[in-house]
Every structure is written in structure tokens, then in C-alpha cells.
Protein backbone atom coordinates (compact mmCIF):
# COMPACT_ATOMS: atom_id res chain seq x y z
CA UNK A 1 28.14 161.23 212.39
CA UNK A 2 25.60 160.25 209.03
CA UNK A 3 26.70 158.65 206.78
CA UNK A 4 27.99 160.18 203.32
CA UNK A 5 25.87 159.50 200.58
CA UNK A 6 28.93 159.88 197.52
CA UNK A 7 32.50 159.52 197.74
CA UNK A 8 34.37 161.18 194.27
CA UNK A 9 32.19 159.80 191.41
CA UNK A 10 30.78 156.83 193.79
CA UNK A 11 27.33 156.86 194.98
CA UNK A 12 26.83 154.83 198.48
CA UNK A 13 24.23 152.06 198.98
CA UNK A 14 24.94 150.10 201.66
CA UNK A 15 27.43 149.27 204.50
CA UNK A 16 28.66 145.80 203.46
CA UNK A 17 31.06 145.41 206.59
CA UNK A 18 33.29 146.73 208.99
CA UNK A 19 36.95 146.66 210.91
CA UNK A 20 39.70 148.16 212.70
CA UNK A 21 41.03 150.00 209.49
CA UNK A 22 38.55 150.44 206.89
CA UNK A 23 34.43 150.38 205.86
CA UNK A 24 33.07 148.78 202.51
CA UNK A 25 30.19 149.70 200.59
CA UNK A 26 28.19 148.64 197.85
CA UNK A 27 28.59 151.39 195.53
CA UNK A 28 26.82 152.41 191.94
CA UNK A 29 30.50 153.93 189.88
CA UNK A 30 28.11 157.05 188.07
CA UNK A 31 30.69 156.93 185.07
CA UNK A 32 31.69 153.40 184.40
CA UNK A 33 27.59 152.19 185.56
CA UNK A 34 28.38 149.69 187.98
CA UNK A 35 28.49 148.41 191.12
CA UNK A 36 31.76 147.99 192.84
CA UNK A 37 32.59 147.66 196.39
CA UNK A 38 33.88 150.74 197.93
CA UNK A 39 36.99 150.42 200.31
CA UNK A 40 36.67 153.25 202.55
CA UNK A 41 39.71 154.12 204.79
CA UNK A 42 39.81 155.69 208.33
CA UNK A 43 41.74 158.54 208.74
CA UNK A 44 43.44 157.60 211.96
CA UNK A 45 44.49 154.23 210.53
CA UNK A 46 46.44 155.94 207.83
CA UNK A 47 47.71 159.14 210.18
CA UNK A 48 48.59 156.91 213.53
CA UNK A 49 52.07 158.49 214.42
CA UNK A 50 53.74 154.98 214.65
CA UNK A 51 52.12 152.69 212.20
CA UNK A 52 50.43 155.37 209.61
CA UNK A 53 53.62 155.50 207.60
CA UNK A 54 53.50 151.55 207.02
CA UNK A 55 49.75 151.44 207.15
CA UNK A 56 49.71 154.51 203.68
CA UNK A 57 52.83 151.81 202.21
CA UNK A 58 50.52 149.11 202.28
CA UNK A 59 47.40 151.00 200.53
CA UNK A 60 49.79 152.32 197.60
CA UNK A 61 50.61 149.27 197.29
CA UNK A 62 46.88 147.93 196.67
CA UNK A 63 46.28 151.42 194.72
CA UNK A 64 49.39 150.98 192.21
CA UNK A 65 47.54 147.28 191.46
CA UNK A 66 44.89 148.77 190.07
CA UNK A 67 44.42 147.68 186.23
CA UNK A 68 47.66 145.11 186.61
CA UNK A 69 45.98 141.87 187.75
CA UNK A 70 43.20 140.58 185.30
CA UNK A 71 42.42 137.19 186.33
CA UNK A 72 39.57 135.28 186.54
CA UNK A 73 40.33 134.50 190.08
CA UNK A 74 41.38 137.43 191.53
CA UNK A 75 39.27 140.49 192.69
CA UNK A 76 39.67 143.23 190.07
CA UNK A 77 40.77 146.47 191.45
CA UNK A 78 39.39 149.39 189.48
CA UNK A 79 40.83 152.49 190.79
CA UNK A 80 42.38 153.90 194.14
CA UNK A 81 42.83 157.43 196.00
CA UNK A 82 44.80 158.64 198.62
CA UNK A 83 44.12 161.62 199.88
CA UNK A 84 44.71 164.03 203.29
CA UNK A 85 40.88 163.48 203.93
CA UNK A 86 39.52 160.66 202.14
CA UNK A 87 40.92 157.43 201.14
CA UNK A 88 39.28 154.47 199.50
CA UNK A 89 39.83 151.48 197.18
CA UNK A 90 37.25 150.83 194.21
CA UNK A 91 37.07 146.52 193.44
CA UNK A 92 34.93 144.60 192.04
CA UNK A 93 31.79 143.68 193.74
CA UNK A 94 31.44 139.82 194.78
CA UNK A 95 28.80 139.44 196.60
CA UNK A 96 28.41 135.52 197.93
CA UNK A 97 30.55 136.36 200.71
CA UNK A 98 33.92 134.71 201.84
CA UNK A 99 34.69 130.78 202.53
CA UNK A 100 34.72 131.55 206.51
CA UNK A 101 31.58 130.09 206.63
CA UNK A 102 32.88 127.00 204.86
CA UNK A 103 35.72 126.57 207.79
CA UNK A 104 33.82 124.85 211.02
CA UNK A 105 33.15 121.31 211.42
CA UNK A 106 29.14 121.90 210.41
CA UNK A 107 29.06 123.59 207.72
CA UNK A 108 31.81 121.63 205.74
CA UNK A 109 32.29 121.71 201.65
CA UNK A 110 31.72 118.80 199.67
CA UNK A 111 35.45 117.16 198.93
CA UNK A 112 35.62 117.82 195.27
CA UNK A 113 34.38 121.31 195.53
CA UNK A 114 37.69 122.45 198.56
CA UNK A 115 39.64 120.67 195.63
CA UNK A 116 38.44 122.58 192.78
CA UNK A 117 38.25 125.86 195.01
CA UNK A 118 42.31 125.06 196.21
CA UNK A 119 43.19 124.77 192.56
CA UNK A 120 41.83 128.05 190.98
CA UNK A 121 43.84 129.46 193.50
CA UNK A 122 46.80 128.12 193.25
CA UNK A 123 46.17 129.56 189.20
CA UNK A 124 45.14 132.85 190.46
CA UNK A 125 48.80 133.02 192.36
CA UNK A 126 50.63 131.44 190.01
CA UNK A 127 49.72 134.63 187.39
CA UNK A 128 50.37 137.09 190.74
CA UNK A 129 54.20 135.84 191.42
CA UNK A 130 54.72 136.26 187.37
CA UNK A 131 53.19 139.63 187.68
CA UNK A 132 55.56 139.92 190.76
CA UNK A 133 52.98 140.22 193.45
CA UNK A 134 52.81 137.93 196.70
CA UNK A 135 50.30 137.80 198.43
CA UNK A 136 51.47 137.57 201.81
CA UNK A 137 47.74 137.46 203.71
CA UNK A 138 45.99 134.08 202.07
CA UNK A 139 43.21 133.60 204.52
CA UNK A 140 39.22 132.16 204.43
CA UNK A 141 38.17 136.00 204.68
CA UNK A 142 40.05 136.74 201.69
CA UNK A 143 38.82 134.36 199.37
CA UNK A 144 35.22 135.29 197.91
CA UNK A 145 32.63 133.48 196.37
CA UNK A 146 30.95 134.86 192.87
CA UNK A 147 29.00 132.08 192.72
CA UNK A 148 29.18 128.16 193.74
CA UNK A 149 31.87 127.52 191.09
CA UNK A 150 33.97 130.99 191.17
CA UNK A 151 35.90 131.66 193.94
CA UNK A 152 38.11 135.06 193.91
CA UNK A 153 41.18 136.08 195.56
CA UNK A 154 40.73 139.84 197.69
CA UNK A 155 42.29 142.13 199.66
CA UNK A 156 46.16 142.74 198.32
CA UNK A 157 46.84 145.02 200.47
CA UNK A 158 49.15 143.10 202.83
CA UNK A 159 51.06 142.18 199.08
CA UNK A 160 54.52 142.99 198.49
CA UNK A 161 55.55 143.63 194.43
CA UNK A 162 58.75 141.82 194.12
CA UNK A 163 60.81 144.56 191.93
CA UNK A 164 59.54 147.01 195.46
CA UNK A 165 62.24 147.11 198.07
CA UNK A 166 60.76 145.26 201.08
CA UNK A 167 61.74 144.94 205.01
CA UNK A 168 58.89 143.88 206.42
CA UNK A 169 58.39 140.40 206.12
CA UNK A 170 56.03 139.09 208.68
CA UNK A 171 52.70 140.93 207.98
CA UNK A 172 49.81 138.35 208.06
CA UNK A 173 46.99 136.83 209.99
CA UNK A 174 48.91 134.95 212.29
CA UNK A 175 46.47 131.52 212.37
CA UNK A 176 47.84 131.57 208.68
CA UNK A 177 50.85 133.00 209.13
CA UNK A 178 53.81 130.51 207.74
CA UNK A 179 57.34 129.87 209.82
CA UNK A 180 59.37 132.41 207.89
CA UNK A 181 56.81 134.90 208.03
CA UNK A 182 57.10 134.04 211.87
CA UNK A 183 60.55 134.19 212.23
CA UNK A 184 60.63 137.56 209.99
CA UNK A 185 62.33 135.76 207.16
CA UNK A 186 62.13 136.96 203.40
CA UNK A 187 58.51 135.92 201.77
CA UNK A 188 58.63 133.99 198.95
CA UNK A 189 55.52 132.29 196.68
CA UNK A 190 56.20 129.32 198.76
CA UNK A 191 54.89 131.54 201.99
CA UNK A 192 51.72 132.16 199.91
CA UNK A 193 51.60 127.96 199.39
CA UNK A 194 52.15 127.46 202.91
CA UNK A 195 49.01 129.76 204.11
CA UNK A 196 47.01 128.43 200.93
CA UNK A 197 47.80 124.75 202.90
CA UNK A 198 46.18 126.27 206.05
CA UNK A 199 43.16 127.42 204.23
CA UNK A 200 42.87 123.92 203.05
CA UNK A 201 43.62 122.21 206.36
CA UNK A 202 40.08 124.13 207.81
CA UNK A 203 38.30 123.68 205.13
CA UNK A 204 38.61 120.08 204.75
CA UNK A 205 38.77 119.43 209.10
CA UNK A 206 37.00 122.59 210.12
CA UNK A 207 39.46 123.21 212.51
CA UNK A 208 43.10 125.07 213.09
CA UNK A 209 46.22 123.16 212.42
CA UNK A 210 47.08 124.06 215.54
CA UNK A 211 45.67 124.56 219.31
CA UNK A 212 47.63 127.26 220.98
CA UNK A 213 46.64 129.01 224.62
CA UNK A 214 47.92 132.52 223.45
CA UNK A 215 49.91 134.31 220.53
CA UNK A 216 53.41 133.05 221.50
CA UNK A 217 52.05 129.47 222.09
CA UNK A 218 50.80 129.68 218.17
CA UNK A 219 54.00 131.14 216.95
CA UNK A 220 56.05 128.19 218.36
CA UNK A 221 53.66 125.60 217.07
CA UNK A 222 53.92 126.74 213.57
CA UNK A 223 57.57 126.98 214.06
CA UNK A 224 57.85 123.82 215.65
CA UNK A 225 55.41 121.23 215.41
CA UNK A 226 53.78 119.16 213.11
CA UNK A 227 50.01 119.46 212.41
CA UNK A 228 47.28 116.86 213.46
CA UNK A 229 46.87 114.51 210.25
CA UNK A 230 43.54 115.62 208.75
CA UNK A 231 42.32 111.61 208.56
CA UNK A 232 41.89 112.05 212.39
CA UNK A 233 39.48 114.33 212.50
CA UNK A 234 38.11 113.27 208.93
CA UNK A 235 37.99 109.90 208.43
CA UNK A 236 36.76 109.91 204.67
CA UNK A 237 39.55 111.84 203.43
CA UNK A 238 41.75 110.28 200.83
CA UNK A 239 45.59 109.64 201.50
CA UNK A 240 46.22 111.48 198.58
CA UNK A 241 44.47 114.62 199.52
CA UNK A 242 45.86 114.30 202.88
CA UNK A 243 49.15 114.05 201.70
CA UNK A 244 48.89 117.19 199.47
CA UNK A 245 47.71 119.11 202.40
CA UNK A 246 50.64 117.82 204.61
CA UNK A 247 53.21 118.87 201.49
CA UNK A 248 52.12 122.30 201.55
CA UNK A 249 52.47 122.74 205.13
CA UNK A 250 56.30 121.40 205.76
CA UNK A 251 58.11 124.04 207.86
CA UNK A 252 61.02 123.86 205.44
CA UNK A 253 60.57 126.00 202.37
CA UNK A 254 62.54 123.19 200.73
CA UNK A 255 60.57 120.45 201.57
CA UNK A 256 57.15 121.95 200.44
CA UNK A 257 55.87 122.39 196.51
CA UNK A 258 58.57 124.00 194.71
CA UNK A 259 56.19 126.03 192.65
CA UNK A 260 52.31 126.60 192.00
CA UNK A 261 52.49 124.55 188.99
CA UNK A 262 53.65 121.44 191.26
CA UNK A 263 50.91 122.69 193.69
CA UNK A 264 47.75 122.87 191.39
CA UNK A 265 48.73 119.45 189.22
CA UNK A 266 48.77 116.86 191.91
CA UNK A 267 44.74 118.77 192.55
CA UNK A 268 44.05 118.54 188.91
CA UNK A 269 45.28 114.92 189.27
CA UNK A 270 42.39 114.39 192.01
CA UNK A 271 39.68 116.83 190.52
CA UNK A 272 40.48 116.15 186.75
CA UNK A 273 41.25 119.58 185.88
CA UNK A 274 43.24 120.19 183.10
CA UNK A 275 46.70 121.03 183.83
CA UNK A 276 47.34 123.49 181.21
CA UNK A 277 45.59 125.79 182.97
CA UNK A 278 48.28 126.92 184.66
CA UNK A 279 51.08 129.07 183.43
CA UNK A 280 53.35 125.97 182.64
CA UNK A 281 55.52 128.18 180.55
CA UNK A 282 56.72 130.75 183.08
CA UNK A 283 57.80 128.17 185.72
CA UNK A 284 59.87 126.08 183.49
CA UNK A 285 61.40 129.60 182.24
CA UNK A 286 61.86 130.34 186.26
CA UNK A 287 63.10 126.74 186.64
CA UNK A 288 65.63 127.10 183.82
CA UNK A 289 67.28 130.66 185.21
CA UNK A 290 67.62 128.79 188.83
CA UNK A 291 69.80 126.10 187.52
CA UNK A 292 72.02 128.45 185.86
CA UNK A 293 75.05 129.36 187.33
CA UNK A 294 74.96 133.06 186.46
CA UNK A 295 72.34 133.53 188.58
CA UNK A 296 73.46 131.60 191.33
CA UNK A 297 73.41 134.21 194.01
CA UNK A 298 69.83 135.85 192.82
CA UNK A 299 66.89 135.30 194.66
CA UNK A 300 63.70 133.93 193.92
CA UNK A 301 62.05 137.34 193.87
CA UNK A 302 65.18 138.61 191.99
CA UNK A 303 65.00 136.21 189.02
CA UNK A 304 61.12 136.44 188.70
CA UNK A 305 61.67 140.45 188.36
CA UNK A 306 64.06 139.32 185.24
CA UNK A 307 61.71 136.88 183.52
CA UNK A 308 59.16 139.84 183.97
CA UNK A 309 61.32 142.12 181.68
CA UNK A 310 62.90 139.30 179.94
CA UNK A 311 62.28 138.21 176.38
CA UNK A 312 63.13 134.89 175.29
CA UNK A 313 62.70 132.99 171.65
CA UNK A 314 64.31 129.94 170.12
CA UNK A 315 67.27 130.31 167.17
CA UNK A 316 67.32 127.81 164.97
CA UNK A 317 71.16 126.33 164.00
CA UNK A 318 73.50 128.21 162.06
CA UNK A 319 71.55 131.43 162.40
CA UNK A 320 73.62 134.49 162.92
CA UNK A 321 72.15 136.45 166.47
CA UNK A 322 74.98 139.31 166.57
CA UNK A 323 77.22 140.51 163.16
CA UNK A 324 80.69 142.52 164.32
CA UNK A 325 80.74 146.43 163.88
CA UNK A 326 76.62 146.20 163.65
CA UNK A 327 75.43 149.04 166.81
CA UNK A 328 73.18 147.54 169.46
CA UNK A 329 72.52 147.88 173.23
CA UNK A 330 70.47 144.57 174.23
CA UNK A 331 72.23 141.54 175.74
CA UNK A 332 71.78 137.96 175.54
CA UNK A 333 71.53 134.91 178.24
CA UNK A 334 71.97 131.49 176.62
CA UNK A 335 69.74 129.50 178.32
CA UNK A 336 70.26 126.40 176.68
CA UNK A 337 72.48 125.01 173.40
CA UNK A 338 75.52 126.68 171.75
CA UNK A 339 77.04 129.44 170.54
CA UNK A 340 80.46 130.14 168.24
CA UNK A 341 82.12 133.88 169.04
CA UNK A 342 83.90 135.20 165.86
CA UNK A 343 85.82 137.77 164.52
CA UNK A 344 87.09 138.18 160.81
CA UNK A 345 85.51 134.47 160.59
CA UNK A 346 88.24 133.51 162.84
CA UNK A 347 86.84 131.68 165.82
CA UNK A 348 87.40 132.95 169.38
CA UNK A 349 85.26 131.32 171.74
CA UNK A 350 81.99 128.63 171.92
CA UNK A 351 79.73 129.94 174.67
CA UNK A 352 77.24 127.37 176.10
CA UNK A 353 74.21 127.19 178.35
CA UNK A 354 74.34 130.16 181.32
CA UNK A 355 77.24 132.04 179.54
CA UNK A 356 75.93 135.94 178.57
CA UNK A 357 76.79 138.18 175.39
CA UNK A 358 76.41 141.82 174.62
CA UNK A 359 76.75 143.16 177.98
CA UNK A 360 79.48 145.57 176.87
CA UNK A 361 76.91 147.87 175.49
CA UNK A 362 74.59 147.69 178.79
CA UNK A 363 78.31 148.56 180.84
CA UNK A 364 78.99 151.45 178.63
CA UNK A 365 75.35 152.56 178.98
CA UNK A 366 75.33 153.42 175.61
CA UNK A 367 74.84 151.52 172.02
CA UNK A 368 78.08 150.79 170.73
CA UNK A 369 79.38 148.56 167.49
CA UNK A 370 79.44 144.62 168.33
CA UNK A 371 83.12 143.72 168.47
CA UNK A 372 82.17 140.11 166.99
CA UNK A 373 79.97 137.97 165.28
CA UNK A 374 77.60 135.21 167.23
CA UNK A 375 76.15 132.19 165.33
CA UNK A 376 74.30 129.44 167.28
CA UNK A 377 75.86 126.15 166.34
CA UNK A 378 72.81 124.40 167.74
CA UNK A 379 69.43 125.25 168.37
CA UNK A 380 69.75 127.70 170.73
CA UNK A 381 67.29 129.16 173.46
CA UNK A 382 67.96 132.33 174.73
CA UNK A 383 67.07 135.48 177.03
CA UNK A 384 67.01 138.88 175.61
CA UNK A 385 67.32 141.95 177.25
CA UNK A 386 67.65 145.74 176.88
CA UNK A 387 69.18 147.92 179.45
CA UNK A 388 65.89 150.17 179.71
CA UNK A 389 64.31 147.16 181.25
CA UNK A 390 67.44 146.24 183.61
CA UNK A 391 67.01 149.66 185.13
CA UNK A 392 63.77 149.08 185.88
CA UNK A 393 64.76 145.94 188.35
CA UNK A 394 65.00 146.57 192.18
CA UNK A 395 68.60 148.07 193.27
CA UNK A 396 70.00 144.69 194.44
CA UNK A 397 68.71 142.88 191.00
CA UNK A 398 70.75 145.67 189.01
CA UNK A 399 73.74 145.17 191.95
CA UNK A 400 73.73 141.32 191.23
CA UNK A 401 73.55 141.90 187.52
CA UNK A 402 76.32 144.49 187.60
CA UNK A 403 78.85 142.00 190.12
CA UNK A 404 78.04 139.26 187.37
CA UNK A 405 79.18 141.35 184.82
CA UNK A 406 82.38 142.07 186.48
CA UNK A 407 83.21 139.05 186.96
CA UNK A 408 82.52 138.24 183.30
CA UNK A 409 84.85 141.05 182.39
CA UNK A 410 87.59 139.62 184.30
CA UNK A 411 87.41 136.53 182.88
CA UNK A 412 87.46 136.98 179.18
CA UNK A 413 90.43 139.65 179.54
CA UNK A 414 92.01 136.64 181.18
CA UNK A 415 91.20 134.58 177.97
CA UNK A 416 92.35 137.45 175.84
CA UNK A 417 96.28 137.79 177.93
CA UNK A 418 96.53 134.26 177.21
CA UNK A 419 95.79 134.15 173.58
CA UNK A 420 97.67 137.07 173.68
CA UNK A 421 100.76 135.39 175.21
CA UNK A 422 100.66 132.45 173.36
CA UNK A 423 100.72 134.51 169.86
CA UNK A 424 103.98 136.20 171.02
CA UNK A 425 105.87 133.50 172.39
């Protein structure tokens, strides 16, 4: 069968490679005059009667990225089709090849450059969980080289979006696969560190954390048992680089970095990079939700989806945040400091840090008039959100939300009996 010469509005150069599931080509895009490489799908891969179903989820996935991840370190996607005949994926063209090369014991990077390489990923991934993406397939054939100093991120196919509902849990290249991915447990960012910490382990040994006979030998290794330290089969690594490695591949979620920000610092530490670099600001914001106990019982993934809709601002003291009989529909999380709850300029509660406000008008769906007044007596830092964005949360964020609220509910018409009672008696 020859070889098209155009696909849609992209005119064929070359093959660039090969596999089970797709073909790539360097293409010239007539309109946007450029070359991009050309994700070309087969047909049978997409319409296989047991896996095509999955196989189509996975490329809408990849398509609906198109446009949302702008990073320096992450292969831009420029536009997608799926179609009964012809299916392909239009990216941005990087042509030094992958770091697979880099991963055997002769052909080894230089220390500092693994380092610097290790770190623009973990910034790359840091700006995909905020976007709500995971990865899900970090791997050496999935990390490109634009030139000696820029490495990109490919290939997001196998990613999940984290306000998607999501069963499958275990997709990955199983040499990289981490022990919940194994096990078929719910992916977090912390999967994504874990297979970045493989990646890292070959490039700085050139060899596998593990040496398994068969499939089933490798999944019960990486469930199971502890990797080879590095300094024995590189006896000029530093204990420090070593012992980053080693962090990022603990089989307890718990025990490895909490967060991308932890990961990249202690490599900006070793390759004086500057820390800033990574988005400081959304993990403390993500650090601050998890220790509140409102959102207690939300995952990860969950409370990421909410700082993605989420808008939050400092209030200075004394400032007035809600007047009584004024209409409005958005809510408000404290997050930190205090708040006084009038009425008539008679005081009827002090809210502090993880207590909520406004959620009337997001449970009657509807603006409605504010039934008090809310002044921060301290600097206050808060969360605000409307209930256009809550509804655009996955079904068990808005579930979660909607138990909290309850609960809430409950509570204060507690308060108010007892007020109540105390008045009359």
C-alpha cells in the first residue's frame, strides 16, 4: 500500500518511526507553515472489538489537550482528529530524538546534565497536575531532546485529566510502571514521581532497577523489593543524588516526595537552579486545602480540580466580604485567619480557618439575599467560588462538596435551636 502524500491540511515528508498503534511523520502544516510531527493512527488499533473502545478514550484524551498545556517542557499539541477513516495527532516537531539512547551503561550523561534534565521535568509536571493532567506513562521514549539543554515531555496519551472520571488505573510501560499502578490502585502525581525516579535510576546506572525473568517476576519486584543502590554500579555518584533517587522510588506513596516542588528543590539544591521556577504558589495553596478539615475526605485529584476553579485573594482586617440582604451566589472557604458573622450588628458567630460561608445560595441553586454580614477580624485568606465552576468538578467532587454542605447545614441549625432555647427560657 504507498504511502499518502497529505493527510487534511498536512503535507507528508518522511516516516519518522513506527509501532503497534500508530506512524509519525514529519509533516509541513500548509496553513500555520510549519513542521510538526504527524501522529498517524491505525484503524484496527482504534476499531479492535475489545480494546478499541479504551484505545479511542485514550486519543480524546490527547486530542482534548490540544492548546491546554503551554510549557516550555512539554511537547505542544496543535490539533487532533478522530475520524471513521483517519485519525492523527498534530505536535510539535522535536527532532534530537528521545533520552533512550542516554539509558545503557556506554553511552551515559554527564551527572549535572541527568540533574538538570530530572528537574525541568519535574517543572513540566508540576504545571500538568495544576492543569489536572497526570501523566501516567513517564518513560526514556517519552522524553525528547530539542537540543542539548531542552528536554520535552511527549506522548499524553496514556494521561488521565483529573476532573475526567477514571477506572483504569494501571496503564503504563511496565519497567516504569509504579506499585499502585501495579496493584491497580488510584494514580496520583506521586505515580508520575515514582516513574520520573525510574527514568533517573537508568540514566544515572544504565540499567533497570530491577532484574526480573518474566512479567510477573517484575511486577512483584516493584511491589516488593528494594532497588540496587545506584553507588554499586556507579561509584562516583554523590550520596545526595543517590539519596534523591532512592526517595522517589519508596513503594509507599507516603514515604516518597510529597509534591514536585519537594522533588525539583533538593535537584536545584545539587544543580543550582533556581527554585522559583517552580509553581511554589499552587502547592502551598494544595498544601493548605489538605490540612483543612473540610476537605478531609477529598482526594488528591479532587482538591486539585478545586484549586483549578478556585479563586483565592487576601482581605485585609476589618474589611467587610459579605453585607446582609446584598444578592449573591459565590461562596467562601476561609483558609486561614478570622471571620465575625453578623446580623443587625449583633454578633452571631466567629468563623475561623476551614469553616465555609455563602453556600446557601450554591444549595438553592439560585442567587438569593445574604442573610448576614461577614467582616474579617484579622487578615484573612480565603477561597472563592461560584457555583458555575462547582458544576464543572467531576460527580464525586460535587458529591463530596454537597455531603459537606449538609453537614454544615446541620450544624448551624443546631447553633440556631440553642440560641433559640436559651432566649426563651
Amino acid at each position: 500500500m504507498s504511502q499518502p502524500t497529505q493527510i487534511g491540511k498536512y503535507r507528508l515528508i518522511r516516516k519518522l518511526g513506527q509501532g503497534a498503534t500508530s506512524e509519525v511523520y514529519l509533516s509541513h502544516d500548509i496553513f500555520a507553515d510549519r513542521e510538526v510531527a504527524l501522529k498517524v493512527f491505525k484503524q484496527e488499533f482504534l476499531d479492535d472489538p475489545k480494546s478499541g473502545k479504551q484505545n479511542r478514550k485514550q486519543l480524546e484524551t490527547e486530542a482534548a489537550l490540544a492548546g491546554k498545556l503551554i510549557h516550555p517542557h512539554i511537547v505542544t499539541t496543535y490539533d487532533a482528529t478522530i475520524g471513521d477513516k483517519t485519525s492523527y495527532i498534530a505536535m510539535e516537531y522535536v527532532p534530537g530524538g528521545t533520552l533512550e539512547k542516554h539509558i545503557n551503561p556506554d553511552n551515559l550523561l554527564p551527572l549535572d546534565r541527568v540533574v538538570e534534565y530530572i528537574f525541568k521535568c519535574c517543572r513540566a509536571l508540576n504545571y500538568a497536575q495544576f492543569k489536572g493532567v497526570i501523566h501516567r506513562d513517564i518513560k526514556p521514549a517519552n522524553l525528547l531532546l530539542a537540543s542539548p539543554e531542552i528536554i520535552k515531555i511527549s506522548d499524553l496519551g496514556a494521561a488521565i485529566r483529573m476532573d475526567a472520571e477514571q477506572t483504569q488505573s494501571n496503564v503504563g510501560s511496565p519497567n516504569y510502571m509504579s506499585p499502585e499502578q501495579v496493584k491497580g490502585d488510584e494514580v496520583t502525581h506521586q505515580t508520575d514521581i515514582y516513574s520520573l525516579g525510574v527514568v533517573m535510576y537508568r540514566l544515572l546506572t544504565g540499567h533497570s532497577p530491577y532484574n526480573a525473568k518474566n512479567l510477573a517476576h517484575l511486577y512483584q519486584q516493584i511491589m516488593h523489593e528494594s532497588p540496587p543502590l545506584p553507588t554499586l554500579m556507579r561509584k562516583d555518584l554523590p550520596p545526595q543524588l543517590e539519596r534523591i533517587v532512592m526517595l522517589a522510588l519508596q513503594k509507599e506513596r507516603s514515604e516518597r516526595f510529597a509534591t514536585w516542588r519537594d522533588f525539583g528543590n533538593e535537584l536545584a539544591e545539587l544543580g543550582h537552579f533556581e527554585k522559583g521556577d517552580l509553581e511554589i504558589n499552587e502547592n502551598e495553596k494544595f498544601t493548605s486545602l489538605r490540612k483543612l478539615e473540610l476537605f478531609q475526605d477529598f482526594s488528591d485529584i479532587e482538591l486539585w480540580e478545586i484549586l483549578r476553579v478556585g479563586e483565592w485573594y487576601k482581605q485585609p482586617e476589618k474589611t467587610v466580604l459579605l453585607r446582609e440582604e446584598e444578592m449573591g451566589d459565590e461562596f467562601y472557604v476561609l483558609i486561614d485567619g478570622g471571620v465575625n458573622v453578623t446580623r443587625n450588628g449583633r454578633l452571631l458567630n466567629a468563623l475561623n480557618s476551614g469553616d465555609c460561608f455563602g453556600e446557601m445560595s450554591y444549595i438553592s441553586r439560585k442567587p438569593m439575599p445574604r442573610s448576614a454580614t461577614i467582616t474579617a477580624n484579622t487578615e484573612a485568606t480565603l477561597m472563592k467560588m461560584q457555583p458555575s465552576q462547582l458544576i464543572q468538578l467531576s460527580d464525586r467532587c460535587q458529591l463530596h462538596f454537597n455531603q459537606v454542605f449538609l453537614y454544615i447545614l446541620a450544624d448551624r441549625l443546631r447553633m440556631a435551636d440553642e440560641r433559640f432555647a436559651k432566649q426563651i427560657s
